[in-house]
PDB file of N, CA and C in Angstrom:
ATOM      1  N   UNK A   1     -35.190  72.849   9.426  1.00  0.00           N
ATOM      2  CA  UNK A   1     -35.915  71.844   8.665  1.00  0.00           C
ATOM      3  C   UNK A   1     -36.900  72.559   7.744  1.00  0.00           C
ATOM      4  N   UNK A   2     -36.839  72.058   6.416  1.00  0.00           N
ATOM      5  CA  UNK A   2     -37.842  72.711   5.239  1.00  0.00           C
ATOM      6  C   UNK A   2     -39.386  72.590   5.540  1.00  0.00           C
ATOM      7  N   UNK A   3     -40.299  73.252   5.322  1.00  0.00           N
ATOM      8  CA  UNK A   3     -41.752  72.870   5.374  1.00  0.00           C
ATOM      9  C   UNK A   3     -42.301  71.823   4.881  1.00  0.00           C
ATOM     10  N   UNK A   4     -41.587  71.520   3.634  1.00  0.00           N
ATOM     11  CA  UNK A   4     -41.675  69.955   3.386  1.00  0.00           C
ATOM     12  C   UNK A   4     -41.358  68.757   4.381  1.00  0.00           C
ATOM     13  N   UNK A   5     -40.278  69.102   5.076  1.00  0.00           N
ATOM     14  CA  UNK A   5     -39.515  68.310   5.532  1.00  0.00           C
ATOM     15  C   UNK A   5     -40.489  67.529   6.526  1.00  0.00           C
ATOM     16  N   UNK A   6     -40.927  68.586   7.137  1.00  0.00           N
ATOM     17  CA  UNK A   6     -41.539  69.012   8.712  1.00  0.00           C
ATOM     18  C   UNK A   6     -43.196  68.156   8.241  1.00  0.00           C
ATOM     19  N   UNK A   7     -44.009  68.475   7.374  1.00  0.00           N
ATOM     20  CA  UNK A   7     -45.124  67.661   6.989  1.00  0.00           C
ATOM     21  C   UNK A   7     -44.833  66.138   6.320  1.00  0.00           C
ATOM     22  N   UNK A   8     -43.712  66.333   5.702  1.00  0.00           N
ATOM     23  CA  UNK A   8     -43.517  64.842   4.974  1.00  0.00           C
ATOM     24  C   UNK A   8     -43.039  64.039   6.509  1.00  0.00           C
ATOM     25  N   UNK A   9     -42.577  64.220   7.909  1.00  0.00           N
ATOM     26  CA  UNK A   9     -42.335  63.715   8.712  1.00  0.00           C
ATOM     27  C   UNK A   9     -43.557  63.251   9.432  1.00  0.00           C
ATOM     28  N   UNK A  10     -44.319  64.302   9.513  1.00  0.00           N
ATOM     29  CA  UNK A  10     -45.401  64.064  10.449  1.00  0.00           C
ATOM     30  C   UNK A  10     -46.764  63.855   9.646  1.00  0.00           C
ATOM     31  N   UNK A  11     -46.776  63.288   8.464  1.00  0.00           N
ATOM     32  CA  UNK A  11     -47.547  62.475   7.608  1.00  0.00           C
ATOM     33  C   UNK A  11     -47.410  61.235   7.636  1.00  0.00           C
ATOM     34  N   UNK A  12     -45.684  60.721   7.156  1.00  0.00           N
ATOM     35  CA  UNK A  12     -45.087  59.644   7.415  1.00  0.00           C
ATOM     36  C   UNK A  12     -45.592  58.839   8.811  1.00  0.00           C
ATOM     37  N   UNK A  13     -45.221  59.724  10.033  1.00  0.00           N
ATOM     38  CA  UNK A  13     -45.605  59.202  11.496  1.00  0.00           C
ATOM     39  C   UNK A  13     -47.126  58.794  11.827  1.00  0.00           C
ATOM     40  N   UNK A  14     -48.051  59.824  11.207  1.00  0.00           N
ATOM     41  CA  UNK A  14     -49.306  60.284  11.153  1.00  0.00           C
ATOM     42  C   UNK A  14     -49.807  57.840  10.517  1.00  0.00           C
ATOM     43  N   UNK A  15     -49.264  58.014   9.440  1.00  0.00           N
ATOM     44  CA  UNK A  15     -49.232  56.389   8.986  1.00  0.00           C
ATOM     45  C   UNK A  15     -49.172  55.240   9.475  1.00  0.00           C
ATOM     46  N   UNK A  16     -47.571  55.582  10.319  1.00  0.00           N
ATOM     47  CA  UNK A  16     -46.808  54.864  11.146  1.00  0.00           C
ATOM     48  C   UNK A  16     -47.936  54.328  12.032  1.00  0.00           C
ATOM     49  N   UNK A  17     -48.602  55.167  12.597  1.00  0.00           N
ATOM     50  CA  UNK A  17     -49.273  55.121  13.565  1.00  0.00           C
ATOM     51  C   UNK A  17     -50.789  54.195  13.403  1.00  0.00           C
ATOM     52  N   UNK A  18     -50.985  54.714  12.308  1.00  0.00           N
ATOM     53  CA  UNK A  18     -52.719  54.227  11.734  1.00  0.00           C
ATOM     54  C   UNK A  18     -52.587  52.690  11.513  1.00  0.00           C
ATOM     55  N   UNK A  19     -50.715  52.042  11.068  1.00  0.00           N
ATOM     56  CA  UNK A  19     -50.943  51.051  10.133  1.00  0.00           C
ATOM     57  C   UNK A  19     -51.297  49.994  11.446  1.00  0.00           C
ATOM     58  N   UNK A  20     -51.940  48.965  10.726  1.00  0.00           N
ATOM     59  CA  UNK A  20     -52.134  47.706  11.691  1.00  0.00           C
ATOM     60  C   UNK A  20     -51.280  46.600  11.420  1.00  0.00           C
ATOM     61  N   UNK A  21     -50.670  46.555  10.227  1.00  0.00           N
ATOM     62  CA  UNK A  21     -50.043  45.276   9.561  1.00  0.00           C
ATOM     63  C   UNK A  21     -48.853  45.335  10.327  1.00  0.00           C
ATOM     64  N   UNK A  22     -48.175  44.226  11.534  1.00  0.00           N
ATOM     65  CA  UNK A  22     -46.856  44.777  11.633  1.00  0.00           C
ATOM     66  C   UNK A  22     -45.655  44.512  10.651  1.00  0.00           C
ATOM     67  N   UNK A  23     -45.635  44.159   9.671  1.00  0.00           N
ATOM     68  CA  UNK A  23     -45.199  44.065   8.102  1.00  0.00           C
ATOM     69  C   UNK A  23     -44.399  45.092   7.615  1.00  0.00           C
ATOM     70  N   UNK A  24     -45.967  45.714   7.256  1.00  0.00           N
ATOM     71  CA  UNK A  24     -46.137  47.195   6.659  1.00  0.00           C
ATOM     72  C   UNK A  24     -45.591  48.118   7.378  1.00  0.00           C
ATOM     73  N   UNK A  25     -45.895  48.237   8.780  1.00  0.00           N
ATOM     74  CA  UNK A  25     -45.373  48.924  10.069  1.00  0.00           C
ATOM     75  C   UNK A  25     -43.704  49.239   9.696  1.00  0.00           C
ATOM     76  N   UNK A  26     -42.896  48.052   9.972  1.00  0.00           N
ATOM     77  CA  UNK A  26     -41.817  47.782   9.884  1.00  0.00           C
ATOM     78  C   UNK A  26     -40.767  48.736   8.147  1.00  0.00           C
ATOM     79  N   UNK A  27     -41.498  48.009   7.318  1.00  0.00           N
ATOM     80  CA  UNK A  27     -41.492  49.066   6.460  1.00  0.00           C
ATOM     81  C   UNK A  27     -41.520  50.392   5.910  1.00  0.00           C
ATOM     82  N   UNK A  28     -42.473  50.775   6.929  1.00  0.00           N
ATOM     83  CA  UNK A  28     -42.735  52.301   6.412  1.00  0.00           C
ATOM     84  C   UNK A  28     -41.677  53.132   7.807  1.00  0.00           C
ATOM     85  N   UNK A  29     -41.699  52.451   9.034  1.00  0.00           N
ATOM     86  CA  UNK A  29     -40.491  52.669   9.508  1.00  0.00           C
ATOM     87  C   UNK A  29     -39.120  53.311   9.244  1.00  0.00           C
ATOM     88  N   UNK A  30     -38.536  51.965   8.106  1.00  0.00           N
ATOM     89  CA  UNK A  30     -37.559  52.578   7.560  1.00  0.00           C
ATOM     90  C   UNK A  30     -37.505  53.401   6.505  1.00  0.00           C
ATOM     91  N   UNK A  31     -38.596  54.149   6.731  1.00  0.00           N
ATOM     92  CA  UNK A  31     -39.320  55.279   5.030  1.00  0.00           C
ATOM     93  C   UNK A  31     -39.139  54.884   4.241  1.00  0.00           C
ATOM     94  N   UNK A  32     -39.608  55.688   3.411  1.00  0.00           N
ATOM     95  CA  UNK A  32     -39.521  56.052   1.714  1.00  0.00           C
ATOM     96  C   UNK A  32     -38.811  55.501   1.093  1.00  0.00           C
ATOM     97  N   UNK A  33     -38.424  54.945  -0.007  1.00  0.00           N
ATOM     98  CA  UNK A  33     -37.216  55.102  -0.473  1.00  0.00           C
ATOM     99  C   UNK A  33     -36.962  56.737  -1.534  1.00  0.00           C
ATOM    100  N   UNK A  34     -35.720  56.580  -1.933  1.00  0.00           N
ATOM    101  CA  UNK A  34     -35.041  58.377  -1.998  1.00  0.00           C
ATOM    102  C   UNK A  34     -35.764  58.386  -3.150  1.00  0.00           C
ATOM    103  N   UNK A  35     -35.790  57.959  -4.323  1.00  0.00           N
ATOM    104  CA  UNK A  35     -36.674  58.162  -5.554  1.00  0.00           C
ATOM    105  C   UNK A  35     -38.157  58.480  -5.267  1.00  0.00           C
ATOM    106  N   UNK A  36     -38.988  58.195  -4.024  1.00  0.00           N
ATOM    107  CA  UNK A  36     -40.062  58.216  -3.380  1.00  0.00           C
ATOM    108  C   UNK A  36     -40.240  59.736  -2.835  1.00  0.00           C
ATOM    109  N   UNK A  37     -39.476  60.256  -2.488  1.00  0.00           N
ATOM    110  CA  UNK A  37     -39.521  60.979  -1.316  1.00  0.00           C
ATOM    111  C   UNK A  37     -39.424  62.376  -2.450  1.00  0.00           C
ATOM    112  N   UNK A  38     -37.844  61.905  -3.339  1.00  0.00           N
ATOM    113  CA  UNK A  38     -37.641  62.767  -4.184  1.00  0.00           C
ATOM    114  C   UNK A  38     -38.805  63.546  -4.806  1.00  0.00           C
ATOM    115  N   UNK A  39     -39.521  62.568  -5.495  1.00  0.00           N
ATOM    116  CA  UNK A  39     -40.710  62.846  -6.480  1.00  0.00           C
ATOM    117  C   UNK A  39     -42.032  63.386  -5.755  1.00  0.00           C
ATOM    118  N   UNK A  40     -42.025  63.370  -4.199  1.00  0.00           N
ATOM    119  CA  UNK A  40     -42.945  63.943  -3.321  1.00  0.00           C
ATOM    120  C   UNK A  40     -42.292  65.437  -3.240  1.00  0.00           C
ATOM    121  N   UNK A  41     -41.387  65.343  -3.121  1.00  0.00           N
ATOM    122  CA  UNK A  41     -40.447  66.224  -2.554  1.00  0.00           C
ATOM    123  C   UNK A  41     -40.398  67.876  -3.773  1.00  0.00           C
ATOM    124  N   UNK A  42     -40.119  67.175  -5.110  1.00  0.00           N
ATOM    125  CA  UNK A  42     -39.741  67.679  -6.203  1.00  0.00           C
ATOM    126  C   UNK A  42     -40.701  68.081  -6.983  1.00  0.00           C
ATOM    127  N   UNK A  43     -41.757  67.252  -7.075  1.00  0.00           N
ATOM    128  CA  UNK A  43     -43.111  66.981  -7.761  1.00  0.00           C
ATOM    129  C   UNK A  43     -44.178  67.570  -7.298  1.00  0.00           C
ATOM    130  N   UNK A  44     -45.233  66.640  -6.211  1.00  0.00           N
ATOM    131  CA  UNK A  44     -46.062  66.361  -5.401  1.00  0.00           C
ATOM    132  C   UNK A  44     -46.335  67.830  -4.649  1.00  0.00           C
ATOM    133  N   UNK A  45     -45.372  67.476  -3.950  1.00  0.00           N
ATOM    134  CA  UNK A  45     -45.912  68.735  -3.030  1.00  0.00           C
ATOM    135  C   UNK A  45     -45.585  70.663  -3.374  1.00  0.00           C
ATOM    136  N   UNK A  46     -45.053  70.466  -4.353  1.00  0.00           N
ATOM    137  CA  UNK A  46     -45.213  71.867  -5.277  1.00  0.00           C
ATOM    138  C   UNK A  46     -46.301  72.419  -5.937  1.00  0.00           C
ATOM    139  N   UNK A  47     -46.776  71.353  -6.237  1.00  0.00           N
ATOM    140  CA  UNK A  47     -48.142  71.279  -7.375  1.00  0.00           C
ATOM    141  C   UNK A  47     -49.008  71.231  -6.481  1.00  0.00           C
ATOM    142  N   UNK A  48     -49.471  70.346  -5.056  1.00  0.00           N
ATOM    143  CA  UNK A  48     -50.888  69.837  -4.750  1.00  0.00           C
ATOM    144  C   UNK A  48     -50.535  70.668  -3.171  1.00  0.00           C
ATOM    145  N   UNK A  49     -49.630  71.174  -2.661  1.00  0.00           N
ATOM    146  CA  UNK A  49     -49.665  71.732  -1.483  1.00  0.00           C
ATOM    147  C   UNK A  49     -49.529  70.667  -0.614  1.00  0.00           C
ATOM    148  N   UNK A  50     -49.808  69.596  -0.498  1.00  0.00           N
ATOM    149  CA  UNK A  50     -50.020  68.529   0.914  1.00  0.00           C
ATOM    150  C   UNK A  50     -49.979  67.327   0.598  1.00  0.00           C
ATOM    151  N   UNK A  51     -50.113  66.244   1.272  1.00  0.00           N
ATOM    152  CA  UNK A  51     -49.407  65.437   1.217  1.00  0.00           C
ATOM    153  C   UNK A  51     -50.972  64.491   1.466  1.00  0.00           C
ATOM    154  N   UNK A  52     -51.797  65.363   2.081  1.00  0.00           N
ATOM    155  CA  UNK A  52     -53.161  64.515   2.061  1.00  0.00           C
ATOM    156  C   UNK A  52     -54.095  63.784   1.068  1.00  0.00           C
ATOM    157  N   UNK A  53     -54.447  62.503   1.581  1.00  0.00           N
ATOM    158  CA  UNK A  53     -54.873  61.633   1.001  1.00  0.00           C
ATOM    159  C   UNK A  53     -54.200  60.556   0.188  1.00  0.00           C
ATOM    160  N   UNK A  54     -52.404  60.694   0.842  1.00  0.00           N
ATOM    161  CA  UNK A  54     -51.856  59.788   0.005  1.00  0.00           C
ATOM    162  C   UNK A  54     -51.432  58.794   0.867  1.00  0.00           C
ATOM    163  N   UNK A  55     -51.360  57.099   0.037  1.00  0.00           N
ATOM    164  CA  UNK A  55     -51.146  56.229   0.786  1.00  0.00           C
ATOM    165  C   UNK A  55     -49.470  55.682   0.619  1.00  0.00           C
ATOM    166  N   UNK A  56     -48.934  55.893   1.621  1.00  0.00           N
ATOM    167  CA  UNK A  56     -47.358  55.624   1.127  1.00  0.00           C
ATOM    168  C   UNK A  56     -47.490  53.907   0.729  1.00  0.00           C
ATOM    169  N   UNK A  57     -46.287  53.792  -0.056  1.00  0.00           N
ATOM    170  CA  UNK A  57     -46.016  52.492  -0.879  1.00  0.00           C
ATOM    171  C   UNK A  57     -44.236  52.150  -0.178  1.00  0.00           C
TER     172      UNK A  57
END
């Protein structure tokens, strides 16, 4: 598993965990979508190192 892989998982969970809405919960569940993840993936975390302080959508 990539270093990305491995923080974008346990950021994601890190969320999972915090959210209260069971809505939102349910949602972020079934992650990202791929254009989402991509642009974290491709973008984001090349440039800024981490994934901190972001609120998934």
């Amino acid at each position: 598993m990539s270093l990305f892989m491995q923080t974008y998982e346990e950021w994601l969970q890190s969320n999972i965990e915090k959210e209260k809405n069971p809505r939102r919960r349910e949602f972020l569940e079934k992650g990202l979508t791929h254009s989402t993840l991509e642009f974290l993936r491709l973008c984001w975390y090349p440039t800024v190192g981490n994934l901190d302080h972001l609120y998934p959508e």
